[in-house]
N, C-alpha and C. Protein backbone atom coordinates (compact mmCIF):
# COMPACT_ATOMS: atom_id res chain seq x y z
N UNK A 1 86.00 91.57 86.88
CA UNK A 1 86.95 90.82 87.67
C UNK A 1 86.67 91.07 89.15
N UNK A 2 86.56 90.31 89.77
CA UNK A 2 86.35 90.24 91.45
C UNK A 2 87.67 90.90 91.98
N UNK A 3 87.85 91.65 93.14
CA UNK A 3 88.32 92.30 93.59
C UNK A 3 88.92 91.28 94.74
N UNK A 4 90.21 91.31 94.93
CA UNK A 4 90.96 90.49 96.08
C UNK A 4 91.02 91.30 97.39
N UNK A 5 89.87 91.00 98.02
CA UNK A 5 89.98 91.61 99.54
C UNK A 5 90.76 91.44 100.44
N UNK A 6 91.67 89.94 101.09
CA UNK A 6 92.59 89.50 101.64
C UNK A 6 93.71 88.81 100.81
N UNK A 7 94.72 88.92 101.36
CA UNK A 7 95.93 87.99 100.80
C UNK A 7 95.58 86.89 101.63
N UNK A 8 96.32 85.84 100.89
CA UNK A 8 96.35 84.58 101.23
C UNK A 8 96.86 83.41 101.94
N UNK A 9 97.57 84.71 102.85
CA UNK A 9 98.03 83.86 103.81
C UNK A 9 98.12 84.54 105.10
N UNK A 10 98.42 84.37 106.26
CA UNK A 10 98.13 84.95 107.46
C UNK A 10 99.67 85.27 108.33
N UNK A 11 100.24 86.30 106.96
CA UNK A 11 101.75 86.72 108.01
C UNK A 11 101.33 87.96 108.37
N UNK A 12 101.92 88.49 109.39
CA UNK A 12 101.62 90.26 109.54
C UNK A 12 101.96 91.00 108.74
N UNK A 13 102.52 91.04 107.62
CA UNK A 13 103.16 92.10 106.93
C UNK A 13 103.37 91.17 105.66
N UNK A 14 102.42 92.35 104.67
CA UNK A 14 102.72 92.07 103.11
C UNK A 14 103.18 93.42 102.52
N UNK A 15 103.69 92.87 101.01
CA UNK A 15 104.42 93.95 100.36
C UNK A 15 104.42 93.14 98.79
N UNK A 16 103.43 94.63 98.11
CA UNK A 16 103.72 93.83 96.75
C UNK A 16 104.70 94.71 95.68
N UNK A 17 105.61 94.28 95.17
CA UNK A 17 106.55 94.11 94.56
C UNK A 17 106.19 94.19 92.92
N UNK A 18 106.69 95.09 92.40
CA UNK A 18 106.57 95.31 90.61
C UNK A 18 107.74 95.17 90.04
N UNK A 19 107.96 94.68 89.37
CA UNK A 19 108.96 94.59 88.50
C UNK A 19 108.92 94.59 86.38
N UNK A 20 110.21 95.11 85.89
CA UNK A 20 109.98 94.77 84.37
C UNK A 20 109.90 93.62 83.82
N UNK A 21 108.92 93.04 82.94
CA UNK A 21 109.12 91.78 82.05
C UNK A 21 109.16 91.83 80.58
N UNK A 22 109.59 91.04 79.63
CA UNK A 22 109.55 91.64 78.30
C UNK A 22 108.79 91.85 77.60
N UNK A 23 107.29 92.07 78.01
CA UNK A 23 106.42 92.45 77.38
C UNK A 23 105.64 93.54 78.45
N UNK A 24 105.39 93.41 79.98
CA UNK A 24 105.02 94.81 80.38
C UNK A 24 105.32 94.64 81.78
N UNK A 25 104.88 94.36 82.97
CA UNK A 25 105.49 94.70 84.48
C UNK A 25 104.70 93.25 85.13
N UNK A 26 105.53 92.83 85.94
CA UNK A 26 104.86 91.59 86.75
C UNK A 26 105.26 91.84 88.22
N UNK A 27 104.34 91.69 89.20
CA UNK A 27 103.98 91.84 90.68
C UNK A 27 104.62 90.44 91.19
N UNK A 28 105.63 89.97 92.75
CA UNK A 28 105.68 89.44 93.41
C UNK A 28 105.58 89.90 94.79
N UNK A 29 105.12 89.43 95.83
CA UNK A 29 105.07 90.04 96.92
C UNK A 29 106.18 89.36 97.86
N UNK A 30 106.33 89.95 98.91
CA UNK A 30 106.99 89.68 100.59
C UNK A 30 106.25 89.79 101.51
N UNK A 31 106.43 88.93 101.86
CA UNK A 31 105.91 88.58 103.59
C UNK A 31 106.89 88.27 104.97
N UNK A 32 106.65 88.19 106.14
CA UNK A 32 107.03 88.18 107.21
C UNK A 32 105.77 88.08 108.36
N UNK A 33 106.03 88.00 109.91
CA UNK A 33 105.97 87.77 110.75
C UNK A 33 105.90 89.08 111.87
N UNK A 34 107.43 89.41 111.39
CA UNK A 34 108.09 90.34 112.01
C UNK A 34 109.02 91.69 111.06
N UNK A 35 108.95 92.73 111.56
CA UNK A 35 109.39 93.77 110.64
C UNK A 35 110.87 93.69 110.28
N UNK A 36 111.42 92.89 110.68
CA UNK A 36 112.77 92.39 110.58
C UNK A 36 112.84 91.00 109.41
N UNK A 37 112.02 90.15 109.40
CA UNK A 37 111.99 89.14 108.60
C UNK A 37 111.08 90.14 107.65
N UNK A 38 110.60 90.85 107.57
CA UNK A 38 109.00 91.41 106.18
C UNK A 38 110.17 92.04 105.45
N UNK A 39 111.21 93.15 106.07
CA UNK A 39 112.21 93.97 105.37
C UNK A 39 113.21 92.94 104.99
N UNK A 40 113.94 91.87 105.68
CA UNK A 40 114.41 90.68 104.51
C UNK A 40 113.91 89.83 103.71
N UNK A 41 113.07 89.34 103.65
CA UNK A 41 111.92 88.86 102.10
C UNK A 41 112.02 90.25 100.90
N UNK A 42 111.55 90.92 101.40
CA UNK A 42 111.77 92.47 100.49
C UNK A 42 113.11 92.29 99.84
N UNK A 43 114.19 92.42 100.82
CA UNK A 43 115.33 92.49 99.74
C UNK A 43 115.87 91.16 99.07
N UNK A 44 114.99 90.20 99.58
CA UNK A 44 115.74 89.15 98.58
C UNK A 44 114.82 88.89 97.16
N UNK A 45 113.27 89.59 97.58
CA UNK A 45 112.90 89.91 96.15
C UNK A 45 113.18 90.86 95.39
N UNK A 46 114.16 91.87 95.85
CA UNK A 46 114.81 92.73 95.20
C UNK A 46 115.66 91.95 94.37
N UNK A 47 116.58 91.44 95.43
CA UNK A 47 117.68 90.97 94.89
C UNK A 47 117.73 89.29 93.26
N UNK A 48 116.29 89.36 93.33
CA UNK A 48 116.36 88.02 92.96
C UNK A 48 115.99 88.93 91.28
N UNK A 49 115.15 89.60 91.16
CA UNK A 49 114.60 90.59 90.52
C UNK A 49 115.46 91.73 90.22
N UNK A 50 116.85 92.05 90.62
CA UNK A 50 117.86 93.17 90.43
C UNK A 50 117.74 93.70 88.83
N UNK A 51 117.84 92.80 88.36
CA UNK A 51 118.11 93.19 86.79
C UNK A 51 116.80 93.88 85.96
N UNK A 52 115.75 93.64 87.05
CA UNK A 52 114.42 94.28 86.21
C UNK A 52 113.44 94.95 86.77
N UNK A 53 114.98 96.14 86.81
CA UNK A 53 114.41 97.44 87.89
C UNK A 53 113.10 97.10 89.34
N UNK A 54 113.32 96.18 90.06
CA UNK A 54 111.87 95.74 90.90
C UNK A 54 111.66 97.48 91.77
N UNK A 55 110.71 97.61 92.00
CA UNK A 55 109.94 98.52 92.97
C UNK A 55 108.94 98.15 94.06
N UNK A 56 109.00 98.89 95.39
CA UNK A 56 107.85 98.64 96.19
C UNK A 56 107.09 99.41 95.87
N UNK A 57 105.52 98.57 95.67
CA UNK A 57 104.04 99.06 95.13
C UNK A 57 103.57 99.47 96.64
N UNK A 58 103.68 98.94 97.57
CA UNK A 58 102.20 98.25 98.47
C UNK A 58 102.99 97.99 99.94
N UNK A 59 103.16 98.21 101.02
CA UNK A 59 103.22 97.67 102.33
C UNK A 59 102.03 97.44 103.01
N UNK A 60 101.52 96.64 103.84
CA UNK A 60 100.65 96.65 104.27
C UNK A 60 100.92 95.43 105.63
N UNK A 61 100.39 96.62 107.29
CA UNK A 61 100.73 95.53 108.21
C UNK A 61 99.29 95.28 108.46
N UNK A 62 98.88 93.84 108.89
CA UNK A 62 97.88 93.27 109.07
C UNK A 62 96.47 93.62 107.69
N UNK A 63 97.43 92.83 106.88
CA UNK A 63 96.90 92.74 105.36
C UNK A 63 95.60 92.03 105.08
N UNK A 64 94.63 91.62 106.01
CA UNK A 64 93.84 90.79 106.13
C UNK A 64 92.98 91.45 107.12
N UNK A 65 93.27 92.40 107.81
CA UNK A 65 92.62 93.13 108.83
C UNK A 65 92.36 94.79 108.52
N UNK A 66 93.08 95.16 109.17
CA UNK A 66 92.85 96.90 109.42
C UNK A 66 93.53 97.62 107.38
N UNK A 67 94.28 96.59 106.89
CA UNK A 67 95.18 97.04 105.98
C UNK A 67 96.00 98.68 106.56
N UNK A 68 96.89 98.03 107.23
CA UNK A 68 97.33 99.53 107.20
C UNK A 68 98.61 100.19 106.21
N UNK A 69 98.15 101.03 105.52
CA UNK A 69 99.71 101.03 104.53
C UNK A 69 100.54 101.51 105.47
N UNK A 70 101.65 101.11 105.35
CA UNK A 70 102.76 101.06 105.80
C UNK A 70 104.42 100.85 104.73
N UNK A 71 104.15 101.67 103.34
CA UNK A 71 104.84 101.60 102.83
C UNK A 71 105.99 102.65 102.59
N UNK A 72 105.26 103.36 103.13
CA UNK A 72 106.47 104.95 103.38
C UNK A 72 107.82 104.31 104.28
N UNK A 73 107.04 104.24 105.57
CA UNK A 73 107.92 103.83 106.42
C UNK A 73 109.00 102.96 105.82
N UNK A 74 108.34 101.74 105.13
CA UNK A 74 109.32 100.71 104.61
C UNK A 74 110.10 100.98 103.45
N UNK A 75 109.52 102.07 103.00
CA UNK A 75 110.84 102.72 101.82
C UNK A 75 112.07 102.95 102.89
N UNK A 76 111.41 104.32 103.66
CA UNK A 76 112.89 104.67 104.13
C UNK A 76 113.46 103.59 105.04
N UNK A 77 112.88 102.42 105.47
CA UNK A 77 114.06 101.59 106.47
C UNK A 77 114.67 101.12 105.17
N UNK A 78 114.48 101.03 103.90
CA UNK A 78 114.74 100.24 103.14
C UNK A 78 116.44 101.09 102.47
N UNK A 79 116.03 102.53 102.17
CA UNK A 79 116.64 103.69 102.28
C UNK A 79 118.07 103.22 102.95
N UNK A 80 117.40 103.30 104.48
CA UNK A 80 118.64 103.29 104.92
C UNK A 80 119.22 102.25 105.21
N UNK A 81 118.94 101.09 104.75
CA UNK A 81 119.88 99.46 104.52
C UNK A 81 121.33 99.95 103.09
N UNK A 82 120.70 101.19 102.25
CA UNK A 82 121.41 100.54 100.81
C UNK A 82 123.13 100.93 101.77
């Protein structure tokens, strides 16, 4: 299987997203612009996904470039929204 070097679209900030399905775990991601719009996409794929336990896998700012993880950070802003 070929390896996905860039995401596919050109926002600053991706985030991929795991969640339960009834047979084993399925990935959606979030995107944004800005760290304010990237952390609301996040929770509305939380929220859309609530019922099947979702988790952040993956942050990454300039996902197409430098990849920088950046998912720590976005736990705890995430942390401190609940």
């Amino acid at each position: 299987m070929d390896k996905l070097f860039n995401v596919p679209h050109d926002f600053k900030y991706h985030a991929e997203i795991i969640y339960e399905t009834e047979d084993s775990f399925g990935f959606t991601d979030a995107m944004g612009n800005t760290l304010d719009d990237f952390i609301d996409d996040i929770n509305k794929r939380f929220d859309k996904y609530k019922d099947r336990q979702p988790d952040l896998s993956e942050a990454l700012l300039d996902p197409n470039g430098e990849k920088i993880n950046i998912t720590y950070k976005v736990r705890t802003i995430l942390k401190k929204g609940e």
